[in-house]
C-alpha atoms as a PDB file:
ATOM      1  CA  UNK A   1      16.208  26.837  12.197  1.00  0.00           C
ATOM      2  CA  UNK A   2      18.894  24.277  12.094  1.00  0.00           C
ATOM      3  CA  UNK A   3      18.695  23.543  15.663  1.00  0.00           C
ATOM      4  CA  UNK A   4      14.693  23.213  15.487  1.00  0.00           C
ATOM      5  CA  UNK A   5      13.003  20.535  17.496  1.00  0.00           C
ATOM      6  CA  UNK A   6       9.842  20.027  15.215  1.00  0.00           C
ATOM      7  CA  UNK A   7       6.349  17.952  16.697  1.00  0.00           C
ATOM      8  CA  UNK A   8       5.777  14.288  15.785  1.00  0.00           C
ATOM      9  CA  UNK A   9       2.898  15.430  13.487  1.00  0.00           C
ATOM     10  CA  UNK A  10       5.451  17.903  11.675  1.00  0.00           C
ATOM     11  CA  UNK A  11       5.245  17.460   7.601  1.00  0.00           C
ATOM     12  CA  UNK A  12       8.424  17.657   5.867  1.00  0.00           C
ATOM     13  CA  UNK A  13       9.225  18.384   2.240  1.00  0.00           C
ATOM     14  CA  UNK A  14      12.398  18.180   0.069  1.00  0.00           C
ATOM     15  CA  UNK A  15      11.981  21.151  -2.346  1.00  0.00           C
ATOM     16  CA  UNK A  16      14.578  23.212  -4.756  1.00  0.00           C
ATOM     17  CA  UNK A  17      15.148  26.323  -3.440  1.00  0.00           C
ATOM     18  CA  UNK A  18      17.374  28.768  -5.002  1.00  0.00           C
ATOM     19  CA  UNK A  19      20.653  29.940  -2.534  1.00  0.00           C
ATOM     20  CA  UNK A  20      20.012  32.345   0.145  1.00  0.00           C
ATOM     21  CA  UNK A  21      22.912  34.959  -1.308  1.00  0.00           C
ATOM     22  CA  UNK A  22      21.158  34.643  -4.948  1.00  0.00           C
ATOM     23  CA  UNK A  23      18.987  37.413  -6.940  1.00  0.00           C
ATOM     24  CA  UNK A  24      16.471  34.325  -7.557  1.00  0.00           C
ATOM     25  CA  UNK A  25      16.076  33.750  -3.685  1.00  0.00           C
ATOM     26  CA  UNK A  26      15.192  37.545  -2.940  1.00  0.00           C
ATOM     27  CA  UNK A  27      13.383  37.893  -5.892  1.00  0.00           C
ATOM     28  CA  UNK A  28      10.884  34.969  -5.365  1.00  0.00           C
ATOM     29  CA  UNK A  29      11.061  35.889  -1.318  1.00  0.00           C
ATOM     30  CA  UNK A  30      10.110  39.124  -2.086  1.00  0.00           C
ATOM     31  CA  UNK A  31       7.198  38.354  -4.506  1.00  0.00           C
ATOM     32  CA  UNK A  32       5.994  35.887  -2.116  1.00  0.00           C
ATOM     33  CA  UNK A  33       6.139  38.604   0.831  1.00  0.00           C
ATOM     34  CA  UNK A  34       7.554  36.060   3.071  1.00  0.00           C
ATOM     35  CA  UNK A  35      11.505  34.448   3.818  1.00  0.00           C
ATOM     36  CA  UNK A  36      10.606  31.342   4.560  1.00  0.00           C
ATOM     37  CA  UNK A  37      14.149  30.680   6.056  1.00  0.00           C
ATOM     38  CA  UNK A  38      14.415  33.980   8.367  1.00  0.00           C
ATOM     39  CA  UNK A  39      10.498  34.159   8.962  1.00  0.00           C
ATOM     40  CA  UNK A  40      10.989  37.471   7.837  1.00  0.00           C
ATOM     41  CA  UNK A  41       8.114  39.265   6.082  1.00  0.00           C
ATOM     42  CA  UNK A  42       9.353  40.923   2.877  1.00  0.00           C
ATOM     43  CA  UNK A  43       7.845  43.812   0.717  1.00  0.00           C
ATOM     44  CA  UNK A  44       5.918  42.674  -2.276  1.00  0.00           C
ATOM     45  CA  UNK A  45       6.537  44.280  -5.784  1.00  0.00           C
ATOM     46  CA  UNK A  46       3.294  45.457  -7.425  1.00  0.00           C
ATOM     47  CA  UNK A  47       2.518  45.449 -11.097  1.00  0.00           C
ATOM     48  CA  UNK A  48       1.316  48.623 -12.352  1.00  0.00           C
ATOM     49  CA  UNK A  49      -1.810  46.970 -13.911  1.00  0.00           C
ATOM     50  CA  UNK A  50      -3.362  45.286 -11.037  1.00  0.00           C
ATOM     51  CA  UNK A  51      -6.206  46.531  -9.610  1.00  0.00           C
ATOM     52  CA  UNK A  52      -6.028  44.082  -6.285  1.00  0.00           C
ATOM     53  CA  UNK A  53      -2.642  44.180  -4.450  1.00  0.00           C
ATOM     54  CA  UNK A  54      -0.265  41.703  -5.375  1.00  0.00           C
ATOM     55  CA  UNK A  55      -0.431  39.984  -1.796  1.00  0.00           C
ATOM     56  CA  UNK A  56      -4.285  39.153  -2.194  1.00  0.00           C
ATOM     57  CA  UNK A  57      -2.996  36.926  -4.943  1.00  0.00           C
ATOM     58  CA  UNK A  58       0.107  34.810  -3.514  1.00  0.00           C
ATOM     59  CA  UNK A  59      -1.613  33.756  -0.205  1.00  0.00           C
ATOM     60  CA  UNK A  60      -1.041  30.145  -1.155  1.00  0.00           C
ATOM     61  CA  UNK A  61       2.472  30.269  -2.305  1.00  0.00           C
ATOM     62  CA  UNK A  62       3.400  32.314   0.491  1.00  0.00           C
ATOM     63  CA  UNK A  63       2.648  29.478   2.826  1.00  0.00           C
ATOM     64  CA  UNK A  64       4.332  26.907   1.048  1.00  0.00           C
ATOM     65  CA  UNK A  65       7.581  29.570   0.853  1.00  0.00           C
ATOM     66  CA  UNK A  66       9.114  29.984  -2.510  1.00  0.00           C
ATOM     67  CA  UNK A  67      10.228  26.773  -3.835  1.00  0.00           C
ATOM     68  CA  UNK A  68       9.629  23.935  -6.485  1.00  0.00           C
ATOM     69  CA  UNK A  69       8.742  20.316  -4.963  1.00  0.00           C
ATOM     70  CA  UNK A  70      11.018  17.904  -5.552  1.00  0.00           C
ATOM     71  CA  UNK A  71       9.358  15.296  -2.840  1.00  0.00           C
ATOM     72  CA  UNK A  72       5.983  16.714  -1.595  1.00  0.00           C
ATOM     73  CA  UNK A  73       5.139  17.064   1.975  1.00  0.00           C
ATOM     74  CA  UNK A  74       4.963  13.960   3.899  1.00  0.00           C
ATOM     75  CA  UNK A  75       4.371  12.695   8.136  1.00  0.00           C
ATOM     76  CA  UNK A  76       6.796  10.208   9.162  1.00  0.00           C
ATOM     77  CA  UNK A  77       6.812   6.432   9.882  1.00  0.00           C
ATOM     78  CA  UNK A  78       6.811   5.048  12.821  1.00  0.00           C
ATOM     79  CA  UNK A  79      10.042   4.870  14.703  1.00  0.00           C
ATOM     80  CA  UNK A  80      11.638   7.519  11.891  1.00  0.00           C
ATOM     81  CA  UNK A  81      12.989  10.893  13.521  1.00  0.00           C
ATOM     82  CA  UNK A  82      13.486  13.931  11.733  1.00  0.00           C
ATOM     83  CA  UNK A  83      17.694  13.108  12.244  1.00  0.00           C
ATOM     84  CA  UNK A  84      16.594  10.170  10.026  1.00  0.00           C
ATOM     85  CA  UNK A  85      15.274  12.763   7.435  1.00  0.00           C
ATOM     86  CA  UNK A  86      17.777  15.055   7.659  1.00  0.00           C
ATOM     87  CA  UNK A  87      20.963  12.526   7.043  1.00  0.00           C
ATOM     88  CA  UNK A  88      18.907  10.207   4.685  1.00  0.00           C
ATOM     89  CA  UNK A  89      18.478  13.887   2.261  1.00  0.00           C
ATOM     90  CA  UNK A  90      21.809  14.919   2.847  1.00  0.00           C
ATOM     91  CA  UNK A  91      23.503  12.067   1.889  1.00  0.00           C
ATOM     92  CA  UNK A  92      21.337  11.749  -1.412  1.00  0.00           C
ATOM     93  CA  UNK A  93      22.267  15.416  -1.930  1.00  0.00           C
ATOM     94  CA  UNK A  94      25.943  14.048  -2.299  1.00  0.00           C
ATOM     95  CA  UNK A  95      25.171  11.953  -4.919  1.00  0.00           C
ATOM     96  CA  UNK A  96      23.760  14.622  -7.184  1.00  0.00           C
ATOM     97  CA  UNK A  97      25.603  17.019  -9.177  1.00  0.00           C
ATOM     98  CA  UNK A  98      24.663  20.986  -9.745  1.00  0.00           C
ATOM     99  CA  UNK A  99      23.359  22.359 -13.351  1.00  0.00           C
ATOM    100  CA  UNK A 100      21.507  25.320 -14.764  1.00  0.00           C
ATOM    101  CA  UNK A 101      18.100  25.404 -15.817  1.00  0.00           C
ATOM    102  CA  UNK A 102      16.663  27.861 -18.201  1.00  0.00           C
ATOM    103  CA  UNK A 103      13.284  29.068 -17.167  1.00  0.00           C
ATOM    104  CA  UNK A 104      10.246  30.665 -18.542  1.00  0.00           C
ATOM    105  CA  UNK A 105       6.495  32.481 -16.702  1.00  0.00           C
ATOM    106  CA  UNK A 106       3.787  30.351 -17.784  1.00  0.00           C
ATOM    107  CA  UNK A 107       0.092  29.463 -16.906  1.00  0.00           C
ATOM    108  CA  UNK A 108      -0.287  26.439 -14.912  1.00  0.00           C
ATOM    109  CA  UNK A 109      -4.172  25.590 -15.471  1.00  0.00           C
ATOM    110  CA  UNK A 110      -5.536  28.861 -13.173  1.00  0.00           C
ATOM    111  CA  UNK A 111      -2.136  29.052 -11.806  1.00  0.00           C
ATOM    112  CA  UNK A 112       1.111  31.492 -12.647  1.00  0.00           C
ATOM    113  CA  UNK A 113       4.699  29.342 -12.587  1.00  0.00           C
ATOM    114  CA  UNK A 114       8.104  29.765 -13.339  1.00  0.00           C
ATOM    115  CA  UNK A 115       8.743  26.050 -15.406  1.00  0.00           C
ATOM    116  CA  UNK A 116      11.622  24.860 -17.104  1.00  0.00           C
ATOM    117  CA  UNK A 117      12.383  26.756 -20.818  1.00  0.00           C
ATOM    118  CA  UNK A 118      13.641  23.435 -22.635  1.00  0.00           C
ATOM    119  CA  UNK A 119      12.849  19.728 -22.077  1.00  0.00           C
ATOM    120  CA  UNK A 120      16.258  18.654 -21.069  1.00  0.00           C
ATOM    121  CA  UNK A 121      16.239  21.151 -18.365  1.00  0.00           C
ATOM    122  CA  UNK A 122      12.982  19.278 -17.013  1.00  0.00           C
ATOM    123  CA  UNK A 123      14.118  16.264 -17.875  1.00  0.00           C
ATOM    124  CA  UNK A 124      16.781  16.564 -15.377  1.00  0.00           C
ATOM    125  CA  UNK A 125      14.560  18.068 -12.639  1.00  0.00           C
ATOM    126  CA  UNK A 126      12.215  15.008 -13.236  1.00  0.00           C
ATOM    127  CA  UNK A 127      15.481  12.642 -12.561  1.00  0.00           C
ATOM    128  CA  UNK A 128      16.664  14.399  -9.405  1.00  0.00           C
ATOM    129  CA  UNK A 129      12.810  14.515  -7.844  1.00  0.00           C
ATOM    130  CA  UNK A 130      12.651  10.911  -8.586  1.00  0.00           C
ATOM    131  CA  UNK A 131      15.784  10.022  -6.652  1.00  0.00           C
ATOM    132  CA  UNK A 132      14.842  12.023  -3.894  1.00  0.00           C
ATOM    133  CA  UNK A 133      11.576  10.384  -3.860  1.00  0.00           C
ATOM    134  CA  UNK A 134      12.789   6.891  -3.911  1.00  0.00           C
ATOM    135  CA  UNK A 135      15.408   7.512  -1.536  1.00  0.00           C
ATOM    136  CA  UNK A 136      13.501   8.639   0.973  1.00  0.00           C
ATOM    137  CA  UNK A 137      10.124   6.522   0.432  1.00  0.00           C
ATOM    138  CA  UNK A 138      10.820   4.346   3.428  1.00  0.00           C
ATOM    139  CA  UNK A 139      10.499   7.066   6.058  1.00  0.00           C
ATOM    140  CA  UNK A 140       7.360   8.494   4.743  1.00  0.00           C
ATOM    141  CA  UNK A 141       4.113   7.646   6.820  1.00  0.00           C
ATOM    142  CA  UNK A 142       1.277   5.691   4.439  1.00  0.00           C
ATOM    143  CA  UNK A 143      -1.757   7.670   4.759  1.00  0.00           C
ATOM    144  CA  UNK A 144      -4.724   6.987   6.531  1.00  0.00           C
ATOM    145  CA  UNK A 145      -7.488   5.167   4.928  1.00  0.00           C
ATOM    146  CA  UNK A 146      -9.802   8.054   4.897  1.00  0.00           C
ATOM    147  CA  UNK A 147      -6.678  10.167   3.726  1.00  0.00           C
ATOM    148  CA  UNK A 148      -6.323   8.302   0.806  1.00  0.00           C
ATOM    149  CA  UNK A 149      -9.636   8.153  -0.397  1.00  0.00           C
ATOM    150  CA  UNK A 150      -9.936  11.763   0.044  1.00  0.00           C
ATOM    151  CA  UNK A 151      -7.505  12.095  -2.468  1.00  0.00           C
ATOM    152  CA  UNK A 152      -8.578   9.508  -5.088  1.00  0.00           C
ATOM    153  CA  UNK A 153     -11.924  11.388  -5.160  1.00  0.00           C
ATOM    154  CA  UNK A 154      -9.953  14.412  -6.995  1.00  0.00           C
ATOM    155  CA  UNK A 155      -9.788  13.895 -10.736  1.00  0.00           C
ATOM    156  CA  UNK A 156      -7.202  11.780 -11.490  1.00  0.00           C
ATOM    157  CA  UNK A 157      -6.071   9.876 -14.233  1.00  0.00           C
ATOM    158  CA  UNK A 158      -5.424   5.842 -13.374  1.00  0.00           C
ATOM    159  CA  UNK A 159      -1.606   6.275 -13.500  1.00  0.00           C
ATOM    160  CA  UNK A 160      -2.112   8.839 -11.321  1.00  0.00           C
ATOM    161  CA  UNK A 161      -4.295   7.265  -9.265  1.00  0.00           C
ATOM    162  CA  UNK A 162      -1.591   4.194  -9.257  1.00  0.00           C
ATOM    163  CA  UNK A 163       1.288   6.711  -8.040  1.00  0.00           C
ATOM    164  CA  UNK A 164      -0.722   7.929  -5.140  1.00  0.00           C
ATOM    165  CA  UNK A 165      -1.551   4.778  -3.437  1.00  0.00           C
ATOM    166  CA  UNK A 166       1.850   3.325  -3.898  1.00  0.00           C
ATOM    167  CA  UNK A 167       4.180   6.682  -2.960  1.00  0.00           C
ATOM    168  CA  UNK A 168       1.558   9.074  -1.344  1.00  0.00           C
ATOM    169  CA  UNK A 169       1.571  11.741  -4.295  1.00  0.00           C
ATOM    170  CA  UNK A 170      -0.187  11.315  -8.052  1.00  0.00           C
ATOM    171  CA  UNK A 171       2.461  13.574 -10.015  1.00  0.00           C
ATOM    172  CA  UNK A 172       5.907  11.944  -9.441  1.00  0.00           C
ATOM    173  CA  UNK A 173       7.898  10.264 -12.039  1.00  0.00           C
ATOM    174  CA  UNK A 174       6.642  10.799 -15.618  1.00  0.00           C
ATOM    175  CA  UNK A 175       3.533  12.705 -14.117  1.00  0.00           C
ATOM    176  CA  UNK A 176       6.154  15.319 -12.297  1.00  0.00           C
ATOM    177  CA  UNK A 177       5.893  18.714 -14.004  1.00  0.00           C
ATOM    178  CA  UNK A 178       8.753  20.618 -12.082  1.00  0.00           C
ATOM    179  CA  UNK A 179       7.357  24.556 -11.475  1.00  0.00           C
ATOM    180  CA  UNK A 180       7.917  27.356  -8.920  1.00  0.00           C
ATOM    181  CA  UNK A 181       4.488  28.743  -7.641  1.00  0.00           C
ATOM    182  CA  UNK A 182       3.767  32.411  -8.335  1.00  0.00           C
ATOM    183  CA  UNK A 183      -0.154  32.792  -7.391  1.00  0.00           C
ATOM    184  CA  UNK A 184      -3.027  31.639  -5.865  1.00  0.00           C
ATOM    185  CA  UNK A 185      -5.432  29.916  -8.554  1.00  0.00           C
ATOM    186  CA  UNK A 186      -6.677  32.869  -9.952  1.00  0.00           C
ATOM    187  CA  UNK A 187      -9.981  33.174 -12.118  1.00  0.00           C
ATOM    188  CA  UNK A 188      -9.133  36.053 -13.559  1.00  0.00           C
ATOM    189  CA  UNK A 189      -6.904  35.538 -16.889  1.00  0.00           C
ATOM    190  CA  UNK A 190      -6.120  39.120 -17.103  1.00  0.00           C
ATOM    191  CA  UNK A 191      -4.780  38.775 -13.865  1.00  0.00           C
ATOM    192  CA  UNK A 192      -2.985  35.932 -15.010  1.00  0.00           C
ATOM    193  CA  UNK A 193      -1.520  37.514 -17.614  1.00  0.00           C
ATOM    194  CA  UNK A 194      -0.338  40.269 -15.885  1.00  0.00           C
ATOM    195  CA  UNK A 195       1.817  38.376 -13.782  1.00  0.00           C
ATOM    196  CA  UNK A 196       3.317  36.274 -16.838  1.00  0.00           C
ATOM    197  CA  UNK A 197       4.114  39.485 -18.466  1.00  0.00           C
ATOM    198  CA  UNK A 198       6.083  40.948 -15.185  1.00  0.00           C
ATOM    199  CA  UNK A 199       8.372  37.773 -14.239  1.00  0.00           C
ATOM    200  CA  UNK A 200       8.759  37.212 -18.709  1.00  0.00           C
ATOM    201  CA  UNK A 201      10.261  41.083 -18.438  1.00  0.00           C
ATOM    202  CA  UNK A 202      12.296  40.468 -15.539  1.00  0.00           C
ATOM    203  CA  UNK A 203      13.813  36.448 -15.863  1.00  0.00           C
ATOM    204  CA  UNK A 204      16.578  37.689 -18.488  1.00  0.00           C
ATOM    205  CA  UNK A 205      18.482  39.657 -15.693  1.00  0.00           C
ATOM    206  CA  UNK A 206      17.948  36.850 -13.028  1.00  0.00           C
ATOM    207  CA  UNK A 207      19.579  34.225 -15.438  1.00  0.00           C
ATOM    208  CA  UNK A 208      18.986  30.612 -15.180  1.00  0.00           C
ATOM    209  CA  UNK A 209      18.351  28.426 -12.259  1.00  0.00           C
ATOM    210  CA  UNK A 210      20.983  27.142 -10.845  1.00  0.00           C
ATOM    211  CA  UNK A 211      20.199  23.726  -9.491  1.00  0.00           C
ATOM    212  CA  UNK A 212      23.147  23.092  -7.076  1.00  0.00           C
ATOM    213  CA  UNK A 213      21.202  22.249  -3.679  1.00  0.00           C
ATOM    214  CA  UNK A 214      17.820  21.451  -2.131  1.00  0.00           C
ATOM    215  CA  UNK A 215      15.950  22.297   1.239  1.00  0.00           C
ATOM    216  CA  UNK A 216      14.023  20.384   3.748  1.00  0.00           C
ATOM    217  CA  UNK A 217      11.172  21.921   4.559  1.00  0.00           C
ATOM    218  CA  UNK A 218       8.726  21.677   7.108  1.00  0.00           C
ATOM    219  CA  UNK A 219       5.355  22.371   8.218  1.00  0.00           C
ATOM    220  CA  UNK A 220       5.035  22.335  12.011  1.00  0.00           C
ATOM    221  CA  UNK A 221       1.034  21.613  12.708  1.00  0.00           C
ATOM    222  CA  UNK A 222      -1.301  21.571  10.118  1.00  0.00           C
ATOM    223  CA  UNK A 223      -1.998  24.750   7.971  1.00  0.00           C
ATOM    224  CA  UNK A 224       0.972  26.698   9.270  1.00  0.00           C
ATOM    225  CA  UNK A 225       3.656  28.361   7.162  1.00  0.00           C
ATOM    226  CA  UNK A 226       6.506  25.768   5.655  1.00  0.00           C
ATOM    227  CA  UNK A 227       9.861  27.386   7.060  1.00  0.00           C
ATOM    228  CA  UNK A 228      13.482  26.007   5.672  1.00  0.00           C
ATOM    229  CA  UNK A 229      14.664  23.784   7.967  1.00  0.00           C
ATOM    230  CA  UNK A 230      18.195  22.755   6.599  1.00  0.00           C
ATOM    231  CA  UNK A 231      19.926  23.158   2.850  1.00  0.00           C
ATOM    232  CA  UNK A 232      21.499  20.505   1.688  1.00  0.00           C
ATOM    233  CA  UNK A 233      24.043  21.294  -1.189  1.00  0.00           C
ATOM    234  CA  UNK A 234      24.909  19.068  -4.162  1.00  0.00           C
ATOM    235  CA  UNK A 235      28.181  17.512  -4.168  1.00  0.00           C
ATOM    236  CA  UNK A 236      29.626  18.075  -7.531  1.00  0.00           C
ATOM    237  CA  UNK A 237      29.283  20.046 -10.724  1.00  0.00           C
ATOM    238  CA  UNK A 238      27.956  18.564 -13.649  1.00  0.00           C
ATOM    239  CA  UNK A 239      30.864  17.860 -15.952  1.00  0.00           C
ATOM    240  CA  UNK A 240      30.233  19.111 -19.522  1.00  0.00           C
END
């Protein structure tokens, strides 16, 4: 992908996502049933005590690709080129250093996440998304009129309502929750739970995050699968 030519209406996102040679990037790949970097479709696990296959309840994740949002999706300004993006996030990458992040399965509202295990872990996530963010503001297209009131119609609190009309997303800064999507919004809280219980069995093995790089992202045309554009590693370890 790192030769990709993407169309002017492309979206692109700067999300976490883990390396491509780690047990976290095959794991969530392989939950997801999709490699978002290869295209490649992957095989799903299932958890003995579902009674709908596991891929009937990822379709949303799976097109986002498995990540956690660090700058949500966004069209570009006029005049900006996706060269623009792509040095403008790789030189912020080299101004952040890489650290490990504890994590813990969790409800999300109807949702099933993987979310930071200790504040300081998300406190730090919450620092690096807001750098990214105001880094790259100034290449991010405003939204349309209609656009944005389509968005302040969802229930929103007024700081939240505030973030969205100044930088295009409500839950940035002290609204950002950092989270890896699991499933679909799912009704069914025994469904919910069953999915908690399989990633709570299986995180001790898989370690903690390590936060060392992010990924552009990038929808091509409205609705279609995110793919990984381009990593961008972090420049230096976090000194203890």
């Amino acid at each position: 992908m790192s030769g990709a030519v993407w169309p002017r209406d492309a979206r692109f996102a700067v999300y976490y996502a883990p390396s491509r040679e780690s047990a976290w990037w095959q794991a969530g790949c392989a939950w997801l049933g999709r490699d978002a970097q290869s295209g490649m479709l992957c095989t799903a696990p299932q958890p003995d005590d579902l009674a709908r296959p596991l891929a009937e309840l990822t379709g949303a994740p799976r097109r986002y690709g498995w990540h956690g949002t660090l700058v949500a999706p966004f069209g570009l300004a006029a005049g900006i080129t996706q060269h623009d993006v792509l040095e403008a996030t790789r030189e912020w990458a080299l101004t952040q250093s890489a650290f490990t992040v504890p994590v813990e399965a969790a409800t999300l509202g109807d949702f099933v996440a993987l979310r930071p295990a200790e504040p300081e872990g998300e406190a730090k996530l919450r620092a690096v998304a807001a750098s990214a963010l105001q880094t790259l503001n100034a290449l991010r297209a405003k939204p349309s009129a209609a656009d944005l009131a389509r968005r302040l119609a969802a229930p929103l609190s007024e700081r939240q309502r505030a973030l969205l009309t100044e930088w295009g997303y409500p839950y940035v800064f002290e609204e950002f929750r950092f989270h890896m999507t699991l499933s679909s919004s799912l009704a069914d809280a025994a469904e919910r739970a069953s999915l908690v219980a399989w990633w709570r069995a299986r995180i001790p093995a898989l370690g903690a995050l390590e936060i060392d790089q992010a990924a552009l992202f990038v929808e091509p045309a409205p609705g279609e699968p995110f793919v990984l554009w381009q990593r961008v590693p972090f420049q230096t370890r976090e000194v203890k």
